[in-house]
N, C-alpha and C. Protein backbone atom coordinates (compact mmCIF):
# COMPACT_ATOMS: atom_id res chain seq x y z
N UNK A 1 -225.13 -30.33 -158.18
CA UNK A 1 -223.71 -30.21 -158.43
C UNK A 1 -222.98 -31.30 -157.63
N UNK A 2 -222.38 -31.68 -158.41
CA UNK A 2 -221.54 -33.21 -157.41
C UNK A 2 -219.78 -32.64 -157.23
N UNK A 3 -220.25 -31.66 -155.88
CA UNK A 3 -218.84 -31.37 -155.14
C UNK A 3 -218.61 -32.24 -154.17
N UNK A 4 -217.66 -31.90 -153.55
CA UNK A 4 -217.10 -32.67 -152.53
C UNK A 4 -218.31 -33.44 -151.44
N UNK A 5 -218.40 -31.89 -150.55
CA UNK A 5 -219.75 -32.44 -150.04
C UNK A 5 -220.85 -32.92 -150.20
N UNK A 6 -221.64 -32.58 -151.67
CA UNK A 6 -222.30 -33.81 -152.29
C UNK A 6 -222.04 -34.91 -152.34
N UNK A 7 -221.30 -35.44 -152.69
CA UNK A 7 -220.73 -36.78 -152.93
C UNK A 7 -219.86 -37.55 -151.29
N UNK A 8 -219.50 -37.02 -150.22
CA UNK A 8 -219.60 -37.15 -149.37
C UNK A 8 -220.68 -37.45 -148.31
N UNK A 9 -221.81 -36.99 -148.40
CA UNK A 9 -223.37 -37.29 -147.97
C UNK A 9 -223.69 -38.20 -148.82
N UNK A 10 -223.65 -38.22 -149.92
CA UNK A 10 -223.95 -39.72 -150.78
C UNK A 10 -223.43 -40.79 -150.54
N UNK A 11 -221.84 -40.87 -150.41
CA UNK A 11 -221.48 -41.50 -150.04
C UNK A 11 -221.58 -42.68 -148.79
N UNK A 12 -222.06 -41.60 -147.91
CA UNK A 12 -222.39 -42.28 -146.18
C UNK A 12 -223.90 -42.28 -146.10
N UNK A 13 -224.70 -41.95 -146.87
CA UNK A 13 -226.13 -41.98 -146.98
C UNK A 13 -226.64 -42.62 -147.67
N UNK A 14 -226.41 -42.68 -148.99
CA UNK A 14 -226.96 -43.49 -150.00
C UNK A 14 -227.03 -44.96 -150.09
N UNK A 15 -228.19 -45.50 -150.05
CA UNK A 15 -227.75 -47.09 -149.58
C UNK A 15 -227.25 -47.79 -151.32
N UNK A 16 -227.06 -47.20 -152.37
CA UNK A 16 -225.60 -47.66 -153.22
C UNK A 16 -224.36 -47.65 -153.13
N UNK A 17 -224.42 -46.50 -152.51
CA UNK A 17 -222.92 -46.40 -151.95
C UNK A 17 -222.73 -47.23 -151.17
N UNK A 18 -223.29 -47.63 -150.18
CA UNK A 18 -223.24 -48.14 -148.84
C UNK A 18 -222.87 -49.67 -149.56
N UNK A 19 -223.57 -50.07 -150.48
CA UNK A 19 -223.79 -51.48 -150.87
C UNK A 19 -222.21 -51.32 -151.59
N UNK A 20 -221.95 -50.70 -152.42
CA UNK A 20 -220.38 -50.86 -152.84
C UNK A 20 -219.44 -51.03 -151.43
N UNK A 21 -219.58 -50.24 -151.28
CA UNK A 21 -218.27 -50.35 -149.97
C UNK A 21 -219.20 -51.64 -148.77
N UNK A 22 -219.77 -52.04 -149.14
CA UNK A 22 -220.00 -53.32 -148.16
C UNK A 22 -218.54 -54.39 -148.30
N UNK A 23 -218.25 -55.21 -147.77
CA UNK A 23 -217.02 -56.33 -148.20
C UNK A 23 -217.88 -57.66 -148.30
N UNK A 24 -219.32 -57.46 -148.37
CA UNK A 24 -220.19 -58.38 -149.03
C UNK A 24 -220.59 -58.01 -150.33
N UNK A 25 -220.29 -56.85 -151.17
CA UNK A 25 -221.34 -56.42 -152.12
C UNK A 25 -221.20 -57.12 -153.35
N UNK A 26 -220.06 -58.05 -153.81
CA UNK A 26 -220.36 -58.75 -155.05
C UNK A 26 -221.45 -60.12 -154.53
N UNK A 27 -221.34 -60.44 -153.53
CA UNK A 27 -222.77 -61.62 -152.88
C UNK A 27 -223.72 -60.74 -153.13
N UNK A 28 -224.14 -59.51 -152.12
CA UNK A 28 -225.67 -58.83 -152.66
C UNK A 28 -225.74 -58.46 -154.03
N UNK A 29 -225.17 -57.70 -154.63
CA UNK A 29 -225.27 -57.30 -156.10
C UNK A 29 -225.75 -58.40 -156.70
N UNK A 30 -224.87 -59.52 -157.19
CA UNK A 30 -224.91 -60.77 -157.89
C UNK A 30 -226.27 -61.49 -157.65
N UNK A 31 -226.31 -61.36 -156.44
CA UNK A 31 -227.84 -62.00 -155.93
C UNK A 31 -229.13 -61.39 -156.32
N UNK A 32 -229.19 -60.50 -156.10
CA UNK A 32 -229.92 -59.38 -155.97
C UNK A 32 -230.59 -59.14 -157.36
N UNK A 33 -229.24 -59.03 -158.38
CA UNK A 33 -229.31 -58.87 -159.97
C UNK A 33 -230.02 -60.55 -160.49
N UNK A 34 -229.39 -61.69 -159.68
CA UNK A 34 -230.22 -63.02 -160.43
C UNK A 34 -231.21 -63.24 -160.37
N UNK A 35 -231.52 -62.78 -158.67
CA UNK A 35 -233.19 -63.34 -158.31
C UNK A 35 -234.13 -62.23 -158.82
N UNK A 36 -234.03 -61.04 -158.29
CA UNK A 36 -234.91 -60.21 -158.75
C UNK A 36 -234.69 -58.97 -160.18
N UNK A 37 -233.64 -58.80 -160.39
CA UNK A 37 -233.77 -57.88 -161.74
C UNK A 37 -233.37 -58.72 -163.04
N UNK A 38 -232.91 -60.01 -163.25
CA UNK A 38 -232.76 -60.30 -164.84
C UNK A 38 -234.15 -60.97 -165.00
N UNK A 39 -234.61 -61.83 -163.88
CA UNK A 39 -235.73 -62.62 -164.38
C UNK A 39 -237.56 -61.56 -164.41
N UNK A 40 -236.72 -60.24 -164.04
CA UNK A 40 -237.89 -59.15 -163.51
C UNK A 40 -239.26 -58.99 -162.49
N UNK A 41 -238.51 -60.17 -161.41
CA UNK A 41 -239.40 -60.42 -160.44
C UNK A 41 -239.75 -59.12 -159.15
N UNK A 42 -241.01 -59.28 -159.11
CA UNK A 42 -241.27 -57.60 -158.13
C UNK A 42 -241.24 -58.22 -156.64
N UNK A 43 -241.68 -59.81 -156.21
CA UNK A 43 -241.52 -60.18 -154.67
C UNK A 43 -241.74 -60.79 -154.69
N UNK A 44 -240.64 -62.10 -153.88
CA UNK A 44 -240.64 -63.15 -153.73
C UNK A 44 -240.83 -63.73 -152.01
N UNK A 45 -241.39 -64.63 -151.55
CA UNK A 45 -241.62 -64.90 -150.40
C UNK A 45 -240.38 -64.88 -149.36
N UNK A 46 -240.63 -64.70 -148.37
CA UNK A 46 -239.45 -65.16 -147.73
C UNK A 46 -238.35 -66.49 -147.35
N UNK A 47 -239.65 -67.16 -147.38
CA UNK A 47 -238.80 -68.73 -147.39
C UNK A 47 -238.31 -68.90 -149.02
N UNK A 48 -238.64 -68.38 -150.23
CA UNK A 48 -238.05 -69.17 -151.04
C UNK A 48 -236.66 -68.01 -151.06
N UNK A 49 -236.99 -66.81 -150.99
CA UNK A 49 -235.70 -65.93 -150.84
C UNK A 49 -234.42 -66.52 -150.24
N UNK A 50 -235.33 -66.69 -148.83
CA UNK A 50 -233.62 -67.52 -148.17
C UNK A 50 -232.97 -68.25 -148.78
N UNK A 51 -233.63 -69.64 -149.40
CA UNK A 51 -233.13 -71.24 -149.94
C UNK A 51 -232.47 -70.57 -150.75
N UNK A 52 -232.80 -69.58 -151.62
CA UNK A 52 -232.27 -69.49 -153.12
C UNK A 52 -230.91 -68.58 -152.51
N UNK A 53 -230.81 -68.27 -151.01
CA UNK A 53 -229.46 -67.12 -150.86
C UNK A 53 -228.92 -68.04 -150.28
N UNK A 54 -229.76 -69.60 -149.68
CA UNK A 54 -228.77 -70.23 -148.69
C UNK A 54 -227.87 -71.30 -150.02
N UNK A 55 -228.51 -71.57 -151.12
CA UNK A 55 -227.85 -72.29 -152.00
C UNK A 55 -226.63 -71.62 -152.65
N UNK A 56 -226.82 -69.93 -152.24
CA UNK A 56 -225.57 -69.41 -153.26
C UNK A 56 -224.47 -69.31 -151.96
N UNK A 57 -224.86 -69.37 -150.85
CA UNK A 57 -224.18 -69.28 -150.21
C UNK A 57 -223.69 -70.91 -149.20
N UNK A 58 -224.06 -71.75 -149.95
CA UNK A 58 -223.85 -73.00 -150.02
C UNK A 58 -222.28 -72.97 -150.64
N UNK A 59 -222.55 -72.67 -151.62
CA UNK A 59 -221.22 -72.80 -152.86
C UNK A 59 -220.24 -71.40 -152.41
N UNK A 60 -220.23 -70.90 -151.94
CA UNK A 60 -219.80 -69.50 -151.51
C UNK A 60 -218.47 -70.34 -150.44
N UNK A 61 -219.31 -71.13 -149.92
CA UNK A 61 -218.47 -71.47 -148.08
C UNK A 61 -217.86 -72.86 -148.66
N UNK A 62 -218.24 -73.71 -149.69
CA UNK A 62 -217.26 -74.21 -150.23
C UNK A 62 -216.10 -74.12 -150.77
N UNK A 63 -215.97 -72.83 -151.77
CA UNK A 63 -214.98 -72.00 -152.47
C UNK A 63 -213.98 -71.49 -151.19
N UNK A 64 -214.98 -70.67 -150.53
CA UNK A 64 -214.17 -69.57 -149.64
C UNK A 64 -213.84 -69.68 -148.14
N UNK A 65 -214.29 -71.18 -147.42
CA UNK A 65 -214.65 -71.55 -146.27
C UNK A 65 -215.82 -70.72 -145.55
N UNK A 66 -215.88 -71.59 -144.37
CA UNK A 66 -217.55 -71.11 -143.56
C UNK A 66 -217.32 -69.49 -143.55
N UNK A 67 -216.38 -69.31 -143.04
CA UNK A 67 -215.90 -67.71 -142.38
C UNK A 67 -215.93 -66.59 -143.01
N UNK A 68 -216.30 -67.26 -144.57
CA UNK A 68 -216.41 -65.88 -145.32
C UNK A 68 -218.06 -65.86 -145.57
N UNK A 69 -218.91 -66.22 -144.87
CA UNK A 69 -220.62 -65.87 -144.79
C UNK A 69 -220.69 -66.74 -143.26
N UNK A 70 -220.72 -66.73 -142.33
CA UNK A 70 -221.13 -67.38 -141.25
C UNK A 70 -222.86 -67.09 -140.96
N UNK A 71 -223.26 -65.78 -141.06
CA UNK A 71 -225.07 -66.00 -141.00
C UNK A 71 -225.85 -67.25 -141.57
N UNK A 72 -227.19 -67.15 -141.25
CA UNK A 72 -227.93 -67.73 -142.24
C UNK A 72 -228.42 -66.71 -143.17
N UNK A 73 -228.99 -67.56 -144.27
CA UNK A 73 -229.43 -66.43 -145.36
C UNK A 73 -230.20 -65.76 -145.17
N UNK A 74 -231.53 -65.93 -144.32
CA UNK A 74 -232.58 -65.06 -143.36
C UNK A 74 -231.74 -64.11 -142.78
N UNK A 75 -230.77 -64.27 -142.14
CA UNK A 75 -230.19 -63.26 -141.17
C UNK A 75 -229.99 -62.44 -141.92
N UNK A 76 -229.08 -62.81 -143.38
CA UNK A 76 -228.54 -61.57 -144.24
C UNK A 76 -229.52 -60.87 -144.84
N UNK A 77 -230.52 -61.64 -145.52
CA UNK A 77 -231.83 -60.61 -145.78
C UNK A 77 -232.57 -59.96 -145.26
N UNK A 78 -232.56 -60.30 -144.02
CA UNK A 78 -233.04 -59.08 -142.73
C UNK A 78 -232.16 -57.88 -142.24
N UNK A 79 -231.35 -58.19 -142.47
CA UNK A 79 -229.61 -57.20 -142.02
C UNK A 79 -230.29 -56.10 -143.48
N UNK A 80 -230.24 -56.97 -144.70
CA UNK A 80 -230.45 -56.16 -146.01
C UNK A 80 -231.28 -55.05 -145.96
N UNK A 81 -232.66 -55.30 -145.27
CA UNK A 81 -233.92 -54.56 -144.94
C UNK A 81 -233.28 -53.09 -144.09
N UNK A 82 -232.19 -53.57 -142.98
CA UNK A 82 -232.47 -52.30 -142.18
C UNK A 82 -231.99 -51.05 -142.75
N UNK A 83 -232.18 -49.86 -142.00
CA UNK A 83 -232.19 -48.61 -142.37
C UNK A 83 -230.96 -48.25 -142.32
N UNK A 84 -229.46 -48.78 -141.72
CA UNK A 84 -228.46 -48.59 -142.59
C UNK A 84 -227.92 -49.25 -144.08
N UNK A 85 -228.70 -49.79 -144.20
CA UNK A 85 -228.38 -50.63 -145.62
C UNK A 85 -229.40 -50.22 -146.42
N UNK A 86 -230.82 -50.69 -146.46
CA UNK A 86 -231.81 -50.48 -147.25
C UNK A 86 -231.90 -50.88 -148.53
N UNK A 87 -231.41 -52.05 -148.64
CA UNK A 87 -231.23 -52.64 -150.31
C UNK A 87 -232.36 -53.83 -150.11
N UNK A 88 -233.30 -53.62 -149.43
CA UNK A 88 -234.56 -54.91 -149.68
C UNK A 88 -235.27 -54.16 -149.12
N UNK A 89 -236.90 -54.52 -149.31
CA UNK A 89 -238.08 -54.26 -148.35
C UNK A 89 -238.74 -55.18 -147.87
N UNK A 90 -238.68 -55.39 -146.09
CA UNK A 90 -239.55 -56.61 -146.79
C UNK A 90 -241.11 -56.10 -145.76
N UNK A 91 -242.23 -56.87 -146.25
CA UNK A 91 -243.27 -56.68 -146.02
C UNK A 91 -244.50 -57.75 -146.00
N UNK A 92 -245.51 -57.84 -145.43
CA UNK A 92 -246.60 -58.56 -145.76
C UNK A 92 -247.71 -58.17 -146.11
N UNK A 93 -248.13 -59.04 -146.82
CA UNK A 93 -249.50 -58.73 -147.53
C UNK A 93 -250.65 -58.99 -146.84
N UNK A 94 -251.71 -58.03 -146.94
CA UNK A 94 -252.97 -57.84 -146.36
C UNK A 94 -253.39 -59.22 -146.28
N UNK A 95 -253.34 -59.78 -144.72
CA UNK A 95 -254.49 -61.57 -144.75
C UNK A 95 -253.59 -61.93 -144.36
N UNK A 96 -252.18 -61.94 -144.82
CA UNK A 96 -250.71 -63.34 -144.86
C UNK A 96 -250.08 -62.53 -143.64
N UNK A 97 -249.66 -63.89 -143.12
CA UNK A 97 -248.37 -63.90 -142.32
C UNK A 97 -246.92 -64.35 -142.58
N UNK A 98 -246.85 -64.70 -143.77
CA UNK A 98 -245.62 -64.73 -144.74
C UNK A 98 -245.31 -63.25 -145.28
N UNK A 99 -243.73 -63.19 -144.72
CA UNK A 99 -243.25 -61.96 -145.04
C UNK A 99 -242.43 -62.23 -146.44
N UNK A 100 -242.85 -61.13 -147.26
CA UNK A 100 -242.35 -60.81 -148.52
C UNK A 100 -240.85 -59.86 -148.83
N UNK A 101 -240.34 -60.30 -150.04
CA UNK A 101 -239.01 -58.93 -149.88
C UNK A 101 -239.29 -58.99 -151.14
N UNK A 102 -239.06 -57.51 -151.34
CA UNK A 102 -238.28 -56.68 -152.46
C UNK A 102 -237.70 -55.76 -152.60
N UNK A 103 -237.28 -55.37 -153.70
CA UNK A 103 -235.92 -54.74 -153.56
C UNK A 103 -236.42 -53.37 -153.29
N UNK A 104 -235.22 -52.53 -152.55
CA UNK A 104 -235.74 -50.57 -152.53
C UNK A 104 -236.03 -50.29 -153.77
N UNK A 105 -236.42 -49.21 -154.06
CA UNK A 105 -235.95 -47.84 -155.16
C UNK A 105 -234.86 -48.09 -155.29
N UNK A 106 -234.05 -47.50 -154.43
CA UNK A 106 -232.56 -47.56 -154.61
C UNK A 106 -231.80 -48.75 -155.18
N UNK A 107 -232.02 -49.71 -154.74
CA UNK A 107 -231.56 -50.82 -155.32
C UNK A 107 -231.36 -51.29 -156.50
N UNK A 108 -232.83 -51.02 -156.99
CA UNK A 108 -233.46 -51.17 -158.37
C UNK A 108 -232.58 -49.96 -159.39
N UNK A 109 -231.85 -49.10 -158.78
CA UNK A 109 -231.43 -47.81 -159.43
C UNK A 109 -229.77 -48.74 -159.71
N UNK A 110 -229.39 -49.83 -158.90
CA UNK A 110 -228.03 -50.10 -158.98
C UNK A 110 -227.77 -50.61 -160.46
N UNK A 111 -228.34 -51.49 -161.08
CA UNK A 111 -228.13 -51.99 -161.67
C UNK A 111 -228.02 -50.82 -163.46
């Protein structure tokens, strides 16, 4: 039943919710939706993840100046991973020391 208090715990729990009310969430969404859900990619490395967030956010700080993304794109995809956000996973594969991301459950539910 989606009463008050349902939707109140969702709200502050749910890492969709969380991603709407971010004042970054048309950068993650948009991103998120190019790299990994239209082209239907399941995980992409970490170094090419960054380039491809530092190029959108190349054009981002042109439009909007530095101040509206000051991280690097590593920083933001690691911020993405933690357990108040939870809109990436990232991980490595058995042998490698290259860390991998992909997206939560949840994430994958945004679109």
């Amino acid at each position: 039943m989606l009463d008050y208090h349902t939707l109140e715990t969702l709200r502050t729990h749910h890492p969709a919710w969380r991603l709407l009310n971010s004042p970054h969430a048309p950068l993650i969404a948009s991103f998120l939706q190019r790299v990994f859900i239209i082209p239907n990619v399941r995980m992409i490395a970490a170094i090419d993840l960054a380039e491809m967030l530092e190029d959108d956010l190349y054009v981002l700080r042109e439009q909007l100046g530095e101040q509206a993304f000051p991280k690097r794109g590593l920083e933001y995809l690691n911020d993405w991973t933690g357990n108040d956000k939870a809109w990436l996973r990232k991980f490595y594969l058995t042998g490698s020391d290259e860390a991998q991301f992909n997206l939560s459950s949840a994430s994958e539910k945004i679109d």
